[in-house]
PDB file of N, CA and C in Angstrom:
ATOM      1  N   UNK A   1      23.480 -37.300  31.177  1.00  0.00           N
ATOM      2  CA  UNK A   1      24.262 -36.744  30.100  1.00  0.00           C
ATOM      3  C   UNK A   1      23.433 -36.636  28.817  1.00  0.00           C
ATOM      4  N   UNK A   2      22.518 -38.010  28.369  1.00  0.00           N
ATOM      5  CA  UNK A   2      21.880 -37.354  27.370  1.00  0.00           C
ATOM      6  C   UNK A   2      20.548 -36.583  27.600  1.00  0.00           C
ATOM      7  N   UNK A   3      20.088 -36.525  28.542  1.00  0.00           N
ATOM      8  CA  UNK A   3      19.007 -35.684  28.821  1.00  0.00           C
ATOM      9  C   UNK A   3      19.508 -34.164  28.425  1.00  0.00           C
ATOM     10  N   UNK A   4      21.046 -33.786  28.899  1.00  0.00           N
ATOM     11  CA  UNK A   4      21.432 -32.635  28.872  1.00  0.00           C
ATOM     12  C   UNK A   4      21.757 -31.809  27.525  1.00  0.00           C
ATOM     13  N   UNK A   5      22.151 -32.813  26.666  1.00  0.00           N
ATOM     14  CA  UNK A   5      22.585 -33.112  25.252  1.00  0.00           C
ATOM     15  C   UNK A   5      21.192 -32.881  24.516  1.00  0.00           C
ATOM     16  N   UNK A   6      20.019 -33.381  25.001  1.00  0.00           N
ATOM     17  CA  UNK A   6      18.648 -33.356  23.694  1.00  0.00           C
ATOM     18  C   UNK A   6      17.993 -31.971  24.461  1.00  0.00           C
ATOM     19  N   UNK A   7      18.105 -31.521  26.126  1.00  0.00           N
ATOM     20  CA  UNK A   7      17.365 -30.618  26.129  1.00  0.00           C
ATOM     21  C   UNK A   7      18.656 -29.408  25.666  1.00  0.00           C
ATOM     22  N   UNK A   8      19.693 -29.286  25.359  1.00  0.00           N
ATOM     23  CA  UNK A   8      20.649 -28.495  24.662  1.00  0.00           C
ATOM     24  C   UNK A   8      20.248 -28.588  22.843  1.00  0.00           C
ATOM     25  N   UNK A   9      19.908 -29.201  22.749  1.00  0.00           N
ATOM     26  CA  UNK A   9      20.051 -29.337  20.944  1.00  0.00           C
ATOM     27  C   UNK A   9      18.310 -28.979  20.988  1.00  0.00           C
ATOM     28  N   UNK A  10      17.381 -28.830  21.899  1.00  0.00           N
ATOM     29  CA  UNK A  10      16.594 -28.523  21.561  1.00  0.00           C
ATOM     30  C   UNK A  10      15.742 -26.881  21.969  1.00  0.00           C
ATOM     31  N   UNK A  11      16.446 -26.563  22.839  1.00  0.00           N
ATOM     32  CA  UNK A  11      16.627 -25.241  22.855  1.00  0.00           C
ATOM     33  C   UNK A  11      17.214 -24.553  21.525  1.00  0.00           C
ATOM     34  N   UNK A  12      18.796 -25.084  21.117  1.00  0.00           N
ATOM     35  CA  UNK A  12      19.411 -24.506  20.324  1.00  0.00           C
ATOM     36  C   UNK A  12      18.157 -24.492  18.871  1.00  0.00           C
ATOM     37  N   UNK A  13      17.588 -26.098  18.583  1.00  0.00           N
ATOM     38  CA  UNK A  13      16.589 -25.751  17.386  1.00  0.00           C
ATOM     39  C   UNK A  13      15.425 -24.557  18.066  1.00  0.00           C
ATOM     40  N   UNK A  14      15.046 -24.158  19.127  1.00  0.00           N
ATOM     41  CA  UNK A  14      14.164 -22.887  19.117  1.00  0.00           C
ATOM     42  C   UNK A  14      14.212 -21.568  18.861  1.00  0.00           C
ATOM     43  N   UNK A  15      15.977 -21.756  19.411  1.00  0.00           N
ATOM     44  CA  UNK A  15      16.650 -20.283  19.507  1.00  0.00           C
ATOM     45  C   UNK A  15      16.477 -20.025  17.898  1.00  0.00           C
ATOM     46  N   UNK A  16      17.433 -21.041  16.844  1.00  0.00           N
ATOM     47  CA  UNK A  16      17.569 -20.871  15.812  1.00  0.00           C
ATOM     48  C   UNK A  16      15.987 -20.522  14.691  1.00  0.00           C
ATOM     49  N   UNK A  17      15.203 -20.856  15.497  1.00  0.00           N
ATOM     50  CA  UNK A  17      13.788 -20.931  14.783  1.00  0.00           C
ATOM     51  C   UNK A  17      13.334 -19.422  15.126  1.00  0.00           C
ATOM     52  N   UNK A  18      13.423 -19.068  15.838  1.00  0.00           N
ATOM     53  CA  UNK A  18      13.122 -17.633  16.686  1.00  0.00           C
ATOM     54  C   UNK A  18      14.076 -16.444  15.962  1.00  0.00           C
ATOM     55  N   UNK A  19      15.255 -17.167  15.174  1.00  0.00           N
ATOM     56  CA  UNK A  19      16.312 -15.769  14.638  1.00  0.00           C
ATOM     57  C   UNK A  19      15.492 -15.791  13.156  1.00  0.00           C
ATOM     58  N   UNK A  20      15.314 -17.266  12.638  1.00  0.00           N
ATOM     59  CA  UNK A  20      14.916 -17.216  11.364  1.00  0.00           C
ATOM     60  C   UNK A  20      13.823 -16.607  10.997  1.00  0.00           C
ATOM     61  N   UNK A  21      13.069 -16.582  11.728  1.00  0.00           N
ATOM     62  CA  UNK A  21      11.335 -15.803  11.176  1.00  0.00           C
ATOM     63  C   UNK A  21      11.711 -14.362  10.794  1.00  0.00           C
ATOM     64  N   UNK A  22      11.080 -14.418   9.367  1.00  0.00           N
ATOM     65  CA  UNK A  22      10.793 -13.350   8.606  1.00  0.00           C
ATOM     66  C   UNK A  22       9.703 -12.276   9.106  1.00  0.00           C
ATOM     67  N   UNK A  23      10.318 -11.038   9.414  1.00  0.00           N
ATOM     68  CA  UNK A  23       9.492  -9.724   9.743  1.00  0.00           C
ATOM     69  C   UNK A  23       8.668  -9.396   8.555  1.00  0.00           C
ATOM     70  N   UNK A  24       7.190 -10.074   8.644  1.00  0.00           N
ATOM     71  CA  UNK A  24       6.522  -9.357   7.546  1.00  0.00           C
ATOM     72  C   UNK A  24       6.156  -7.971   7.109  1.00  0.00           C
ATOM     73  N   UNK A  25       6.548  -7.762   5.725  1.00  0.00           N
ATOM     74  CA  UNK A  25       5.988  -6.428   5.787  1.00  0.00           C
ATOM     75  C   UNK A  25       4.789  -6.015   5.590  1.00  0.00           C
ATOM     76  N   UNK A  26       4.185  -4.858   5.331  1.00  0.00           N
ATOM     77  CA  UNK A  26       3.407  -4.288   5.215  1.00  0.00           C
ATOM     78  C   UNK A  26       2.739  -4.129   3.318  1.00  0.00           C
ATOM     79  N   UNK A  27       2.460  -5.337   3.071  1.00  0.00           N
ATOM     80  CA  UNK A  27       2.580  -4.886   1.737  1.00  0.00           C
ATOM     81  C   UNK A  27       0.718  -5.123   1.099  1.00  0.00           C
ATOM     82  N   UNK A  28       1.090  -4.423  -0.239  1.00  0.00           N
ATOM     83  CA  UNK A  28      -0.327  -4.982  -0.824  1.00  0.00           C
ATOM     84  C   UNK A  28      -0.393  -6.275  -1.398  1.00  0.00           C
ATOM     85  N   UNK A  29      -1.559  -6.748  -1.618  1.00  0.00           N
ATOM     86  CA  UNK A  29      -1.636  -8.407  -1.947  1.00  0.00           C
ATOM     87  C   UNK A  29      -2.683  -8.039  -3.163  1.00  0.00           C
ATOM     88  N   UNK A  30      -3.420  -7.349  -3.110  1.00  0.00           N
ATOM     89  CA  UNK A  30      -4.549  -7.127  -4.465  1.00  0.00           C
ATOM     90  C   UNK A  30      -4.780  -5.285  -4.228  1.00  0.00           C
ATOM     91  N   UNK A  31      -4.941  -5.287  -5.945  1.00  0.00           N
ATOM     92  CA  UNK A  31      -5.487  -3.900  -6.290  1.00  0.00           C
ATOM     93  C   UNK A  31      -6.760  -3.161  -5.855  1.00  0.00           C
ATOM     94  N   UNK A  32      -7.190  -2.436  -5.926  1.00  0.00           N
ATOM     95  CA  UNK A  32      -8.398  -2.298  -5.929  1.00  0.00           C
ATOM     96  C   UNK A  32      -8.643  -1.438  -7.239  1.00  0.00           C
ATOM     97  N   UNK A  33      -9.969  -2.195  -8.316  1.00  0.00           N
ATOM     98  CA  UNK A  33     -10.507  -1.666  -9.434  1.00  0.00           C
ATOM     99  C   UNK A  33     -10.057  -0.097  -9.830  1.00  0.00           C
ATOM    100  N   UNK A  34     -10.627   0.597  -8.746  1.00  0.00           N
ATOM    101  CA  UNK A  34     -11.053   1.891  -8.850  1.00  0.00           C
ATOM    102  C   UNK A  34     -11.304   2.691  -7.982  1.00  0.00           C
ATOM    103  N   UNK A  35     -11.238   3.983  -8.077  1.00  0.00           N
ATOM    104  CA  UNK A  35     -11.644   4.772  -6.857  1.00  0.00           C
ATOM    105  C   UNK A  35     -12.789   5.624  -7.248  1.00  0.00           C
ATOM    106  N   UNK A  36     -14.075   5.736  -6.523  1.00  0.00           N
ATOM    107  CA  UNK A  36     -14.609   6.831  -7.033  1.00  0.00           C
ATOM    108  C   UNK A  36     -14.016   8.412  -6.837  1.00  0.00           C
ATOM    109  N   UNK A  37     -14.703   9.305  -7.626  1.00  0.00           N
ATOM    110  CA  UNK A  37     -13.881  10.583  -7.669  1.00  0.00           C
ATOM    111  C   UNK A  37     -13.888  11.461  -6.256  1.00  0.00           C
ATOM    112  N   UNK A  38     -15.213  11.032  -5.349  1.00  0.00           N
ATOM    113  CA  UNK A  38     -14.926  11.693  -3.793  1.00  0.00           C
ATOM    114  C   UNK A  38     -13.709  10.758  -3.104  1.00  0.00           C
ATOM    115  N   UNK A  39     -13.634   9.613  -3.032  1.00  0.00           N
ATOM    116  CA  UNK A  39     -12.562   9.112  -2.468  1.00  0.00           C
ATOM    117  C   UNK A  39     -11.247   9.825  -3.283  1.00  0.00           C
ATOM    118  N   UNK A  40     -10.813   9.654  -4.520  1.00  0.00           N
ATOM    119  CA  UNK A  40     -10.064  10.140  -5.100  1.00  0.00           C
ATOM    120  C   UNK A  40      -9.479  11.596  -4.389  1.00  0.00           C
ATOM    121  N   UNK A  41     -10.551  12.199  -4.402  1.00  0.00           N
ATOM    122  CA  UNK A  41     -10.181  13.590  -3.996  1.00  0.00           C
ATOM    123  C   UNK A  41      -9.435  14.030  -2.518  1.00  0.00           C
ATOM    124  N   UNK A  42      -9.589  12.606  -1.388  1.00  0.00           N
ATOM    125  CA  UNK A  42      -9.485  12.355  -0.420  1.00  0.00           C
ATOM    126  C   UNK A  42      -7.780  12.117  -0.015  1.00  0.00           C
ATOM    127  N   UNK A  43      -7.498  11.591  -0.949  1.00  0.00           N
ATOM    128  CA  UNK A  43      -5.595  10.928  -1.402  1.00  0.00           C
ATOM    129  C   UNK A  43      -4.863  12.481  -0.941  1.00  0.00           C
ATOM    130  N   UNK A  44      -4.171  11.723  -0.324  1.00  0.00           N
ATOM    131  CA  UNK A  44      -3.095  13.167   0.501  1.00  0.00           C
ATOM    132  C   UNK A  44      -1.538  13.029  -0.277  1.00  0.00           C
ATOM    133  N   UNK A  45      -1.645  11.758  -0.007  1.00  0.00           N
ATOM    134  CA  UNK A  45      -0.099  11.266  -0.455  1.00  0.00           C
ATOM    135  C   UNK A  45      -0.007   9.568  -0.907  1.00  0.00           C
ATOM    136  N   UNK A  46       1.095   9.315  -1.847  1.00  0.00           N
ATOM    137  CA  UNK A  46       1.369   8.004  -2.124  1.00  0.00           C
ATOM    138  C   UNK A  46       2.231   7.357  -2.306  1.00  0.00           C
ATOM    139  N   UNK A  47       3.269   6.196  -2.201  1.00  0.00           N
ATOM    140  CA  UNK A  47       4.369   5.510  -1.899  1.00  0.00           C
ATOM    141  C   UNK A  47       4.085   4.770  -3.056  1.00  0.00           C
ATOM    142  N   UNK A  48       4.852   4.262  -3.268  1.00  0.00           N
ATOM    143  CA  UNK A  48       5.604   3.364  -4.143  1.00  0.00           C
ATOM    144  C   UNK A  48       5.814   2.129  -3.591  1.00  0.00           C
ATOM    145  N   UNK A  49       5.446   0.722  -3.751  1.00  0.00           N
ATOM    146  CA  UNK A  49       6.092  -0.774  -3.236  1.00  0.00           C
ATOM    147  C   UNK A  49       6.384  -1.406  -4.775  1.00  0.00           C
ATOM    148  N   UNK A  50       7.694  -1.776  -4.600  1.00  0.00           N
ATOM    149  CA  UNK A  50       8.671  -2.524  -5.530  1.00  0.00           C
ATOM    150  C   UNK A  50       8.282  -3.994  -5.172  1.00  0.00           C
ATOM    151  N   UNK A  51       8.416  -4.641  -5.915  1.00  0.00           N
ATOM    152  CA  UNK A  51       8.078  -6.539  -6.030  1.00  0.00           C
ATOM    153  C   UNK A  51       9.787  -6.713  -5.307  1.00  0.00           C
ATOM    154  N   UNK A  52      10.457  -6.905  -3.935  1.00  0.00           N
ATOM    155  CA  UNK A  52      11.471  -7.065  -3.631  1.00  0.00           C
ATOM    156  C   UNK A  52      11.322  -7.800  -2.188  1.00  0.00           C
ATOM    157  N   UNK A  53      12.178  -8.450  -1.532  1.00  0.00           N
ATOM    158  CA  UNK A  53      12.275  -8.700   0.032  1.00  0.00           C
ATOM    159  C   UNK A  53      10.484  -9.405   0.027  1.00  0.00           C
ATOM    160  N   UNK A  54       9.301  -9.342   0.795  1.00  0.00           N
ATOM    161  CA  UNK A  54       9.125  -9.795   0.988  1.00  0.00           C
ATOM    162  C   UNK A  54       7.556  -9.680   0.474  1.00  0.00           C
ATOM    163  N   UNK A  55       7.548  -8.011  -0.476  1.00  0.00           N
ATOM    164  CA  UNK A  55       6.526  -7.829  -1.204  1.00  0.00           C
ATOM    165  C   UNK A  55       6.801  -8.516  -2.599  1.00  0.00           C
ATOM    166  N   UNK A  56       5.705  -9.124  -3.280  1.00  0.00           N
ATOM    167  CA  UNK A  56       5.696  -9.812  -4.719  1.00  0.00           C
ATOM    168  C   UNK A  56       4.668  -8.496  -5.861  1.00  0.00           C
ATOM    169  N   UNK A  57       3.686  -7.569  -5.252  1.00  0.00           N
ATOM    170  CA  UNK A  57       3.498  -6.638  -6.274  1.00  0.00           C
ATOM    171  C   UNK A  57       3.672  -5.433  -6.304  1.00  0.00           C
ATOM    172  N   UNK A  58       4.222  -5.339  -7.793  1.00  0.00           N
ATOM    173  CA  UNK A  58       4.426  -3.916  -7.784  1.00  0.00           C
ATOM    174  C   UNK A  58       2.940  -2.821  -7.490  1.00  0.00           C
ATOM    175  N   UNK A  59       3.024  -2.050  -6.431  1.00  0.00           N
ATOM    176  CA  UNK A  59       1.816  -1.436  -6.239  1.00  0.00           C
ATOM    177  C   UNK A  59       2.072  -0.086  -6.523  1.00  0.00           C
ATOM    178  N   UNK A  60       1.000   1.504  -6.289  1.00  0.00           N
ATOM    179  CA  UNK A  60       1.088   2.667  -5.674  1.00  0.00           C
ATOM    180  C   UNK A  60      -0.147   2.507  -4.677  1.00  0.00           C
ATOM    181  N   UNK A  61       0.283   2.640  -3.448  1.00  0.00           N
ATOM    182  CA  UNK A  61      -0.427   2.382  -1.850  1.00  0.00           C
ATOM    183  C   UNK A  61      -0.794   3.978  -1.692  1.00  0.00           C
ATOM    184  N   UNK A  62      -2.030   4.514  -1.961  1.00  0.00           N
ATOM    185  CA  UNK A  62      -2.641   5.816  -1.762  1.00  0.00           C
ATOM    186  C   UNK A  62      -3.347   5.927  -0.226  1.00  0.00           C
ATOM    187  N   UNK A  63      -2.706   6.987   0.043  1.00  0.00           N
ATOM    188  CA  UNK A  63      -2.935   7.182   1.488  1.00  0.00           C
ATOM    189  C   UNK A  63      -3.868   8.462   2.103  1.00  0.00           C
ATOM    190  N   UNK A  64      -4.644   7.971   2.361  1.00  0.00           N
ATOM    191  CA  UNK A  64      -6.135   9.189   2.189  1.00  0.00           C
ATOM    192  C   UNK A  64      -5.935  10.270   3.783  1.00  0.00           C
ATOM    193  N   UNK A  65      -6.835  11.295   4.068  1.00  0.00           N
ATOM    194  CA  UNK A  65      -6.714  12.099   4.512  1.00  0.00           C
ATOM    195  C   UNK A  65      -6.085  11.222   6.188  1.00  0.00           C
ATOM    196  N   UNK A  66      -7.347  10.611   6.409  1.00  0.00           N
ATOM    197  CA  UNK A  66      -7.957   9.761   8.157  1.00  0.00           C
ATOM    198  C   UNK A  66      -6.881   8.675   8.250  1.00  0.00           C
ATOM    199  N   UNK A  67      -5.872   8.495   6.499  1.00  0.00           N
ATOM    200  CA  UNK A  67      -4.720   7.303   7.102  1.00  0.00           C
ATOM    201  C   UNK A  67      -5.138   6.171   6.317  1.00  0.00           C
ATOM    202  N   UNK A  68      -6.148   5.906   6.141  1.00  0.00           N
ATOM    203  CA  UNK A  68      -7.081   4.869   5.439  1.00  0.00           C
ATOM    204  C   UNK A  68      -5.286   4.774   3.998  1.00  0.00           C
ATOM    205  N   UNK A  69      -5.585   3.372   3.736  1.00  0.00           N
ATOM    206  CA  UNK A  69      -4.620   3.173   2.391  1.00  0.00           C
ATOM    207  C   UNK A  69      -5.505   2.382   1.648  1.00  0.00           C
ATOM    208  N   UNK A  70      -5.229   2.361   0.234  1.00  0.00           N
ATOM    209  CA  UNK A  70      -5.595   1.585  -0.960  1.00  0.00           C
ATOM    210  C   UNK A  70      -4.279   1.767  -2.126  1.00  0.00           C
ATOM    211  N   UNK A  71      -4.398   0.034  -2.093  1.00  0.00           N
ATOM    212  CA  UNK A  71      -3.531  -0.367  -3.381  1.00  0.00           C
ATOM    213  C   UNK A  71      -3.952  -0.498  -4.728  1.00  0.00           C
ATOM    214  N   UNK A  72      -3.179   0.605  -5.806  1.00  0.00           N
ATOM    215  CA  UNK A  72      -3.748   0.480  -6.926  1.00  0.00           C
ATOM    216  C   UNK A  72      -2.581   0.126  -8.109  1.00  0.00           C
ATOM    217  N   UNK A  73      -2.814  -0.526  -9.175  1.00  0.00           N
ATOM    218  CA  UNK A  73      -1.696  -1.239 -10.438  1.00  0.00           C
ATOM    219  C   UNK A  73      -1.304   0.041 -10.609  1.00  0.00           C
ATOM    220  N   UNK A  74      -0.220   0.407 -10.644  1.00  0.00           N
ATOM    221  CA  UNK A  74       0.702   1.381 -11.439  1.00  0.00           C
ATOM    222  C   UNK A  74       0.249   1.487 -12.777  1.00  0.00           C
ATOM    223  N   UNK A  75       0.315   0.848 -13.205  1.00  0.00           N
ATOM    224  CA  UNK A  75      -0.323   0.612 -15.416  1.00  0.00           C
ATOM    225  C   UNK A  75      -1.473   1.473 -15.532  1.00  0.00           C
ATOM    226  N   UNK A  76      -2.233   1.359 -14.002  1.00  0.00           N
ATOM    227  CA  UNK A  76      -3.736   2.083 -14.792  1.00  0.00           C
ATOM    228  C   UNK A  76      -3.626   3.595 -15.022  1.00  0.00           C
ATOM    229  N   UNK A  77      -4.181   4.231 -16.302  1.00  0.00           N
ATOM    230  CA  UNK A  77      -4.074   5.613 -15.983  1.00  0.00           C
ATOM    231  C   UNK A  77      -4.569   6.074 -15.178  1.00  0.00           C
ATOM    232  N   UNK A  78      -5.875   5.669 -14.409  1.00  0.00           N
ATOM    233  CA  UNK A  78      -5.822   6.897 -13.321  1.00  0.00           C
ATOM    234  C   UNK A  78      -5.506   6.784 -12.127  1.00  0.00           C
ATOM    235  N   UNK A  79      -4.100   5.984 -12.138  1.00  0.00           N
ATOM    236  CA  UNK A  79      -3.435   6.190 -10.968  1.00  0.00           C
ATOM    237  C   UNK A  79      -2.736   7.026 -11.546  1.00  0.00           C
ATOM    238  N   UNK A  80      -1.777   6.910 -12.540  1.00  0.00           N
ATOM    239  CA  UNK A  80      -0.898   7.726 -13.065  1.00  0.00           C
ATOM    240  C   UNK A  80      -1.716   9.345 -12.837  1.00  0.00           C
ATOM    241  N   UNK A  81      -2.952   9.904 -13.295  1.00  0.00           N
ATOM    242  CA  UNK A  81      -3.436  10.943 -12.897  1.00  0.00           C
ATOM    243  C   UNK A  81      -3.419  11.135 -11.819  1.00  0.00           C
ATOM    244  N   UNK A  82      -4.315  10.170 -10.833  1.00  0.00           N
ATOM    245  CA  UNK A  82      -3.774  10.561  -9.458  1.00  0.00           C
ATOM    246  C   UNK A  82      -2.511  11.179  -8.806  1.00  0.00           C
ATOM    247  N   UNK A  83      -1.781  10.205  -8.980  1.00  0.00           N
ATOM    248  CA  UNK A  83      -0.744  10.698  -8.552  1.00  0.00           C
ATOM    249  C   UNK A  83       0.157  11.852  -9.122  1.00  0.00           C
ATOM    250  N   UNK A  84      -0.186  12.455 -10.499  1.00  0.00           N
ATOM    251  CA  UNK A  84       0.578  13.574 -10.710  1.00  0.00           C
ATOM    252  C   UNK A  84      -0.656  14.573  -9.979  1.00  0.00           C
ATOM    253  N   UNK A  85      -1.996  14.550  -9.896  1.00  0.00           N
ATOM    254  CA  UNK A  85      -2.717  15.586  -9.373  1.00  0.00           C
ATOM    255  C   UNK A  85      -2.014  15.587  -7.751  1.00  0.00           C
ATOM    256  N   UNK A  86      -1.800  14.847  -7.204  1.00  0.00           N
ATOM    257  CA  UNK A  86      -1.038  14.914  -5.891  1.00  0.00           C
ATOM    258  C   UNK A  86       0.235  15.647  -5.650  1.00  0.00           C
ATOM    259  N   UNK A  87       1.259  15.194  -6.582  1.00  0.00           N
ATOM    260  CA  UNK A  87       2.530  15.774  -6.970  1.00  0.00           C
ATOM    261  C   UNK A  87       2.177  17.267  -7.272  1.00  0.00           C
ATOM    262  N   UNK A  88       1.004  17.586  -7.786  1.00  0.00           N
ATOM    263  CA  UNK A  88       1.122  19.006  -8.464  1.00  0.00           C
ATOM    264  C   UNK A  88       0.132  19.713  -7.226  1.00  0.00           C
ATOM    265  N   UNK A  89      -0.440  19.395  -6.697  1.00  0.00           N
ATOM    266  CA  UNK A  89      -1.534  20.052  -5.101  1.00  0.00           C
ATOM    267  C   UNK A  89      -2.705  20.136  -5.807  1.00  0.00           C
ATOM    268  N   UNK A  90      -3.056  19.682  -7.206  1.00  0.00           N
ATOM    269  CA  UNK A  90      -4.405  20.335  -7.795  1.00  0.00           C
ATOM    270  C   UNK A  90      -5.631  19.372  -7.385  1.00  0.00           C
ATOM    271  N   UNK A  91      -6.419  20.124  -6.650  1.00  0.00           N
ATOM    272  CA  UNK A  91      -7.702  19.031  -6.327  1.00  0.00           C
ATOM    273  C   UNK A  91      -8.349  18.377  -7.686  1.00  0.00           C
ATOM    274  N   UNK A  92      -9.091  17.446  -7.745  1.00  0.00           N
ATOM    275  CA  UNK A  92      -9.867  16.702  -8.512  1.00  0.00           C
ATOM    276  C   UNK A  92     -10.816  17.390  -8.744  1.00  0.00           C
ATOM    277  N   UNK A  93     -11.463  17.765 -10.149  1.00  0.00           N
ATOM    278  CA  UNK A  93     -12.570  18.674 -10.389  1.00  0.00           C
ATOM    279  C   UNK A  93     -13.327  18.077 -10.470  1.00  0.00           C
ATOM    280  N   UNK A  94     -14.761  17.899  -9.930  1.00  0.00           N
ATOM    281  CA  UNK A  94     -16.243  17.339 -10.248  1.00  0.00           C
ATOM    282  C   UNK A  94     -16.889  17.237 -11.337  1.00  0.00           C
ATOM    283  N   UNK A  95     -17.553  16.669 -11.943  1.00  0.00           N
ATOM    284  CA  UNK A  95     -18.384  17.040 -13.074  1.00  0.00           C
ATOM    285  C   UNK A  95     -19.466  17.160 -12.828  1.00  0.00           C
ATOM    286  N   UNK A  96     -20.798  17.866 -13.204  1.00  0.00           N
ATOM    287  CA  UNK A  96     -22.242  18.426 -12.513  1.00  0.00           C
ATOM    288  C   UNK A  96     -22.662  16.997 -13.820  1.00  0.00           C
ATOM    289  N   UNK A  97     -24.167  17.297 -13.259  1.00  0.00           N
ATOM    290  CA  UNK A  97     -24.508  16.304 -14.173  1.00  0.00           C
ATOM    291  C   UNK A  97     -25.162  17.178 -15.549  1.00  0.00           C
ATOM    292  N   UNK A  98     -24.549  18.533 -15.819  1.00  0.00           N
ATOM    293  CA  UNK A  98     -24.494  18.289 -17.323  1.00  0.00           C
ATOM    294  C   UNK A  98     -23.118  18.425 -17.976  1.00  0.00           C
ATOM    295  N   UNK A  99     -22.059  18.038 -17.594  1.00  0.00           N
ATOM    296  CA  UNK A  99     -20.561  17.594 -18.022  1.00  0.00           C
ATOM    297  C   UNK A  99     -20.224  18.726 -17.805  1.00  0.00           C
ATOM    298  N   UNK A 100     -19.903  19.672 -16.803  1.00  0.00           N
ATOM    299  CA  UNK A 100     -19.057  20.903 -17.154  1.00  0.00           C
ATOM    300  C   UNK A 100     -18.351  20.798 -15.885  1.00  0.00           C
ATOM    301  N   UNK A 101     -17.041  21.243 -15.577  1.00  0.00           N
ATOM    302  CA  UNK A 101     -16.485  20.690 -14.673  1.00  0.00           C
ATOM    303  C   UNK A 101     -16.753  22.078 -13.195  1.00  0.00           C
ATOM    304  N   UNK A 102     -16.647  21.853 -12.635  1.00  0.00           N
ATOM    305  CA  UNK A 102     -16.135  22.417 -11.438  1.00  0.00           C
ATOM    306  C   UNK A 102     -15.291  22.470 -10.108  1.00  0.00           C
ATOM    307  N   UNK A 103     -14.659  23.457 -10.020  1.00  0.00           N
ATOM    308  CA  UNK A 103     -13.193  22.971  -8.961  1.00  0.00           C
ATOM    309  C   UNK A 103     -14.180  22.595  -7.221  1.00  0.00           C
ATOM    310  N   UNK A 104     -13.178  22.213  -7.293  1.00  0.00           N
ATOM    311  CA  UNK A 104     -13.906  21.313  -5.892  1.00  0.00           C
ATOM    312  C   UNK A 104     -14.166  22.790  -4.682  1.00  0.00           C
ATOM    313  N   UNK A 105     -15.542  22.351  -3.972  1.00  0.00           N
ATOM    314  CA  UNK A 105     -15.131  23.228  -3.032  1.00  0.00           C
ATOM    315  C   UNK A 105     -14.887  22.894  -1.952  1.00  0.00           C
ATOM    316  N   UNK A 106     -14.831  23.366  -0.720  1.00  0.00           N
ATOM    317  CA  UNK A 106     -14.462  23.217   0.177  1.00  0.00           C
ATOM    318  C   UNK A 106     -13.504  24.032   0.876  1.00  0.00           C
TER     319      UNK A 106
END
């Protein structure tokens, strides 16, 4: 009888351990500085992660042509550029090395 009783209460603590685990998500944990302007140019699309459930920073997660992602602070301006050059389809213009810009080719 108590054999039946501790291997019952100890199943039940596995079952219950097995409902409780948290599905981690997919989130960012650190920024990255910067992008150079060929990677930059690479960004297809970008999401938004809110500090909620089981992410703690607020990110924008840029998602490059091949799938590749990078997390960057919302605050910095050139995410904020980034991401309206995305929103708007306009590629990233180059600069030559005597400052004059040119549209990307390709």
């Amino acid at each position: 009888m108590r054999f039946t009783t501790v291997l019952f209460l100890l199943i039940g603590s596995c079952l219950c351990l097995a409902l409780a685990q948290v599905s981690y998500e997919d989130c960012c944990l650190k920024y990255v500085k910067k992008l150079s302007q060929a990677t930059q140019r690479r960004a297809v699309k970008y999401r938004l992660q809110v500090p909620d459930g089981g992410c703690n920073l607020a990110a924008v997660i840029f998602t490059m042509r091949k799938g590749r992602e990078f997390c960057a602070d919302p605050r910095e301006k050139w995410v904020a550029d980034l991401m309206g050059r995305i929103d708007v389809g306009k590629p990233l213009k180059l600069k030559s090395k005597f400052g004059r810009h040119h549209p990307r080719r390709g």
